[in-house]
C-alpha atoms as a PDB file:
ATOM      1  CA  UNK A   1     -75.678-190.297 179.177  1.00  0.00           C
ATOM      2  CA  UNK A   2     -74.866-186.951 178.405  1.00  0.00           C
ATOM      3  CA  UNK A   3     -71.642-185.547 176.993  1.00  0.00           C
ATOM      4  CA  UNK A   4     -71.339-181.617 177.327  1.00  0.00           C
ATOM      5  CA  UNK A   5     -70.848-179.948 174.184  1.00  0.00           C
ATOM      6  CA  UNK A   6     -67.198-178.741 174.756  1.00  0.00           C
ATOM      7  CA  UNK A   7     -66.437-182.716 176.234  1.00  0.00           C
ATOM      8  CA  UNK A   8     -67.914-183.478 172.746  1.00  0.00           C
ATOM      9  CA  UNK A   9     -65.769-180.850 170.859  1.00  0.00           C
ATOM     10  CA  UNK A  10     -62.573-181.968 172.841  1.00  0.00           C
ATOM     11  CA  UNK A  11     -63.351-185.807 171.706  1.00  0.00           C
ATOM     12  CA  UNK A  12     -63.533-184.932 168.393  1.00  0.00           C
ATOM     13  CA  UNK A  13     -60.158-182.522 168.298  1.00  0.00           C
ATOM     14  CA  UNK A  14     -58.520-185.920 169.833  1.00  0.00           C
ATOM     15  CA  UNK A  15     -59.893-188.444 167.568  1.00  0.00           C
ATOM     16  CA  UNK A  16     -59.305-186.115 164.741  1.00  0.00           C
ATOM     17  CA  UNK A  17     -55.403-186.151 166.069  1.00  0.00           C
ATOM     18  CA  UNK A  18     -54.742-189.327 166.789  1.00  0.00           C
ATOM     19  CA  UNK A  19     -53.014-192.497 164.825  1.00  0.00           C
ATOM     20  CA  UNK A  20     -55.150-194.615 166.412  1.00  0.00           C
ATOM     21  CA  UNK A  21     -58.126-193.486 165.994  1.00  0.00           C
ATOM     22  CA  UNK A  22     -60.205-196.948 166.312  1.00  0.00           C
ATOM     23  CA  UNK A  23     -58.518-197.386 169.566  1.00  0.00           C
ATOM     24  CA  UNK A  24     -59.985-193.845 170.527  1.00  0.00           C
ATOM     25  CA  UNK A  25     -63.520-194.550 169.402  1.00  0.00           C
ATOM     26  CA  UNK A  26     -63.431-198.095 171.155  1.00  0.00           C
ATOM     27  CA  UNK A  27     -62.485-196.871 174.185  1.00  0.00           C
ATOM     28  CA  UNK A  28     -64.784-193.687 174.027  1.00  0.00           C
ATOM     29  CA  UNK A  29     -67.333-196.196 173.684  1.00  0.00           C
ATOM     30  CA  UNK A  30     -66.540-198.446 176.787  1.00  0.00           C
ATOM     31  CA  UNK A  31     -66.562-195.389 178.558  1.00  0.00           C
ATOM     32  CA  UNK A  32     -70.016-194.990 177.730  1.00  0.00           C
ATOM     33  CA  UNK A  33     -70.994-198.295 178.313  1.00  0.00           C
ATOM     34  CA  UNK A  34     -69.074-197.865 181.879  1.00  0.00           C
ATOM     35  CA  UNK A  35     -70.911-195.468 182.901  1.00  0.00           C
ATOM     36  CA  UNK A  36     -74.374-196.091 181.315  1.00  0.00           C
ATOM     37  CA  UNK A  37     -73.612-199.359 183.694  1.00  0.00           C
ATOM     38  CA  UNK A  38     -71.598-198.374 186.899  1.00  0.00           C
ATOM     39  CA  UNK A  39     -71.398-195.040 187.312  1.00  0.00           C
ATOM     40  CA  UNK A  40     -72.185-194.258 190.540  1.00  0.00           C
ATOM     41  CA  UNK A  41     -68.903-196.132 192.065  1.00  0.00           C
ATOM     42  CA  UNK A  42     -67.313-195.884 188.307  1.00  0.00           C
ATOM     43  CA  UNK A  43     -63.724-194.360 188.761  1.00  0.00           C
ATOM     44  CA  UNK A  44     -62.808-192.288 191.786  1.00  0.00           C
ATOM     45  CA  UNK A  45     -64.454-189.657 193.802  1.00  0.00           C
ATOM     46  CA  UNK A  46     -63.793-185.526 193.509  1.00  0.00           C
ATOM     47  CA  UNK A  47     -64.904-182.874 195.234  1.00  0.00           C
ATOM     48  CA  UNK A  48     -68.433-181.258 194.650  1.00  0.00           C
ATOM     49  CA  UNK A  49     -69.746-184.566 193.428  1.00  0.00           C
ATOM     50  CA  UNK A  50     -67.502-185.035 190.497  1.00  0.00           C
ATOM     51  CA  UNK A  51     -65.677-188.078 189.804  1.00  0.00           C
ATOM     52  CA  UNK A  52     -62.863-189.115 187.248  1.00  0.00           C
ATOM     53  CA  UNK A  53     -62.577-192.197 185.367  1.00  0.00           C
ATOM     54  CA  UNK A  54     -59.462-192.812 183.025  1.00  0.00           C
ATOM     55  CA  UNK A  55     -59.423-195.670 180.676  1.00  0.00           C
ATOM     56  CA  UNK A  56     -56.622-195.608 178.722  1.00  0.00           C
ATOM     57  CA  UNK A  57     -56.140-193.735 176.835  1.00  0.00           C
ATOM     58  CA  UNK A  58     -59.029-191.486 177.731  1.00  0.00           C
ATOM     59  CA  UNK A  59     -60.000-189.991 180.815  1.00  0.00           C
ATOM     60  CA  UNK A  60     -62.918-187.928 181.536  1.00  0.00           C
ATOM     61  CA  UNK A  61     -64.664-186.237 184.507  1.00  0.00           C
ATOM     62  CA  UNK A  62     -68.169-186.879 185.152  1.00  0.00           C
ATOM     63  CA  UNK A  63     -70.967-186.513 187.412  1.00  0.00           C
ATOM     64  CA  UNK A  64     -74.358-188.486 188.717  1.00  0.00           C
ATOM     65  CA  UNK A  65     -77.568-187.184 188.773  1.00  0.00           C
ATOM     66  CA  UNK A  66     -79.164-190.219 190.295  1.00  0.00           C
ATOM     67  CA  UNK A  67     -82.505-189.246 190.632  1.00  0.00           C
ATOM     68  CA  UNK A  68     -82.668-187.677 187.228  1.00  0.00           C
ATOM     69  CA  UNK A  69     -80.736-191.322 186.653  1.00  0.00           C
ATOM     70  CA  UNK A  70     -78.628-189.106 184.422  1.00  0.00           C
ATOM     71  CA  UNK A  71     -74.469-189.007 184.288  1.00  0.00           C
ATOM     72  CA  UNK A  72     -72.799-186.158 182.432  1.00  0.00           C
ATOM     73  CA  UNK A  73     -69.226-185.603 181.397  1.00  0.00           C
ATOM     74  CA  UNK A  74     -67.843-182.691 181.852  1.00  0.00           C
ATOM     75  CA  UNK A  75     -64.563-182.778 180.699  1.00  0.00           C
ATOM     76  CA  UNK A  76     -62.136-185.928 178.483  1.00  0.00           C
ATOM     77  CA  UNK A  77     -58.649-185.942 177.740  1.00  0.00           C
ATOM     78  CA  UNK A  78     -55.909-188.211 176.192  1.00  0.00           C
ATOM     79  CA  UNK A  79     -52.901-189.583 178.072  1.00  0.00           C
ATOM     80  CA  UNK A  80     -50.390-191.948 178.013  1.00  0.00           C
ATOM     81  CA  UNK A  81     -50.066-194.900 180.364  1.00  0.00           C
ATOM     82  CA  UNK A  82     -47.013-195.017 182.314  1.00  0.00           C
ATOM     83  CA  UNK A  83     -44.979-198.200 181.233  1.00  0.00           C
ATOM     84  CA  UNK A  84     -43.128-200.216 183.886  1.00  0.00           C
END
């Protein structure tokens, strides 16, 4: 698993923001554990081989190198689940 520096940077800047920041760094790290696991159908598909997985209240775009067996993501971001 490999986080690009600015998807590191951008995790940081949220944590660093939030109220609830154990919820950010448990969920950060089922991400992780997601991925490391099912990434290859994890989430949804994007063009050019990118896919997006949100896990509230995280969501980050990633991408499967499966022969280098190697997912990177590119890009996280904080929302807010809809309530209904």
């Amino acid at each position: 698993m490999l986080w690009k520096k600015s998807a590191e940077d951008d995790l940081a800047s949220i944590w660093l923001a939030a109220d609830d920041r154990d919820l950010i760094t448990r969920t950060a790290g089922a991400i992780d554990e997601h991925l490391e696991q099912n990434a290859p159908s994890a989430g949804e598909s994007r063009p050019d081989g990118k896919r997006i997985l949100l896990m509230a209240p995280l969501g980050v775009k990633f991408q499967v190198y499966p022969q280098e067996r190697i997912v990177r993501v590119a890009d996280v971001w904080r929302f807010r689940a809809s309530r209904r």
